[in-house]
Protein backbone atom coordinates (compact mmCIF):
# COMPACT_ATOMS: atom_id res chain seq x y z
CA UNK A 1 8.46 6.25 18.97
CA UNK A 2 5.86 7.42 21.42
CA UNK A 3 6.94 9.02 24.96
CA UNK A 4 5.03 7.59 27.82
CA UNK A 5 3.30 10.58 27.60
CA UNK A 6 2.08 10.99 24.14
CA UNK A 7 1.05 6.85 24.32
CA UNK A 8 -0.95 8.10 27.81
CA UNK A 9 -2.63 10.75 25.62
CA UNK A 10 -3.61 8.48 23.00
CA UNK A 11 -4.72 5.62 24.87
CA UNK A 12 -7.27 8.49 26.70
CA UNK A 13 -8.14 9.63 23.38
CA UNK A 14 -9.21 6.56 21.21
CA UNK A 15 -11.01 5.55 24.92
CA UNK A 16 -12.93 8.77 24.37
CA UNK A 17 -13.59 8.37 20.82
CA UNK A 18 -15.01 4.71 21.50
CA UNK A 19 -16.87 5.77 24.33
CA UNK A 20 -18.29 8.71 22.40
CA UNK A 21 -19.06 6.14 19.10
CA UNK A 22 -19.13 2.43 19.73
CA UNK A 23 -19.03 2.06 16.04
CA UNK A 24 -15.61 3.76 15.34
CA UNK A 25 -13.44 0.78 15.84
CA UNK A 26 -15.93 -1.80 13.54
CA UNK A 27 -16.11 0.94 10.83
CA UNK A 28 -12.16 1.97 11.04
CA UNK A 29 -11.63 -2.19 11.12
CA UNK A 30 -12.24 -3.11 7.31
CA UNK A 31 -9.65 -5.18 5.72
CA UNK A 32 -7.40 -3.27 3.23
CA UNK A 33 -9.62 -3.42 -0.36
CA UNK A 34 -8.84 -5.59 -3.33
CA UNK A 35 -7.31 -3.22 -6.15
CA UNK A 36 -7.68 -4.62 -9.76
CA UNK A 37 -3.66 -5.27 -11.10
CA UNK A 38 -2.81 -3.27 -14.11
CA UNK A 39 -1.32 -5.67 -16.28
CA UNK A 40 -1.03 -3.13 -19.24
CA UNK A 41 0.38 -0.74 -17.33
CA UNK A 42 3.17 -2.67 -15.86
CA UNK A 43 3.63 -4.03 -19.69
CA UNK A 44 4.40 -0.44 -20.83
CA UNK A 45 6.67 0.60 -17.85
CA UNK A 46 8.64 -2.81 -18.61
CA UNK A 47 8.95 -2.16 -21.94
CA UNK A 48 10.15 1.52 -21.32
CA UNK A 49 13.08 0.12 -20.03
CA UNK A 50 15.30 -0.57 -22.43
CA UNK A 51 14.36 3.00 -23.82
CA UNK A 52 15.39 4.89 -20.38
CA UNK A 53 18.77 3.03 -20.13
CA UNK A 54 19.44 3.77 -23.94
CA UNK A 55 18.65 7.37 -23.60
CA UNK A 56 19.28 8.34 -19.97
CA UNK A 57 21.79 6.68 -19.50
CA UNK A 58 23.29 6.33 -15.56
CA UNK A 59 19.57 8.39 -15.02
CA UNK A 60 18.11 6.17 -17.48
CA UNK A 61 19.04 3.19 -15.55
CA UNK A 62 17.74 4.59 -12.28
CA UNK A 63 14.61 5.39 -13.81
CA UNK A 64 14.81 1.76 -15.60
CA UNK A 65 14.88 0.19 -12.25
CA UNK A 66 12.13 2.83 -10.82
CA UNK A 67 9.58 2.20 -13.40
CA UNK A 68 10.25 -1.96 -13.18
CA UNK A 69 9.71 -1.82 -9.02
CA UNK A 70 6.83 0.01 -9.51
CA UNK A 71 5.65 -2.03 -12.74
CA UNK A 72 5.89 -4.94 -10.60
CA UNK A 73 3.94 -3.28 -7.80
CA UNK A 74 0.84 -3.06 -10.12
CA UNK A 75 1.01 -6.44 -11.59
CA UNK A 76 0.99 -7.76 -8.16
CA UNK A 77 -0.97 -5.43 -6.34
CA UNK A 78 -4.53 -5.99 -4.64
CA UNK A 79 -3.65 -9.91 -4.84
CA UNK A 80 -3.81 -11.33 -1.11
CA UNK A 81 -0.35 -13.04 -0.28
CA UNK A 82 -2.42 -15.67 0.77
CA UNK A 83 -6.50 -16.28 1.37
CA UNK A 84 -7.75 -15.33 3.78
CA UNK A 85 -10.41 -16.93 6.27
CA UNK A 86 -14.17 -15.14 6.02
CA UNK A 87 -14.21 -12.95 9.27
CA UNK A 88 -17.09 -13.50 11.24
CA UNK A 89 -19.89 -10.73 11.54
């Protein structure tokens, strides 16, 4: 959290910078980008699984559950919870 200070500071600052450049708040204002899912990735982490538990054991199975989280992450990732509007330009 930001003292009343340091949010004083910043205000003053991103005023400067958008007085300086109008164009720094459209161009820092993009919506997050689309990244493709990696199905075949996420395939082979959630078939390592089974390996990691059988061979790590206790570390196995915290690497298991590692490598599904993040398998999971790709499937899903750069898929919009939900669509969004078109933004007007």
């Amino acid at each position: 959290m930001l003292s009343s200070h340091e949010r004083r500071r910043f205000n003053e600052i991103t005023s400067g910078l958008l007085a300086e450049d109008p164009g720094f708040g459209t161009r820092h204002d993009t919506p997050p980008r689309n990244l493709p899912p990696r199905p075949v990735l996420a395939l082979l982490l959630w078939l390592s699984m089974p390996f990691d538990i059988a061979v790590g054991g206790w570390t196995g199975l915290l690497v298991a559950v590692v490598a599904g989280g993040y398998g999971v992450h790709l499937r899903l990732r750069g898929r919009p919870a939900q669509p969004e509007p078109p933004r007007p330009r």
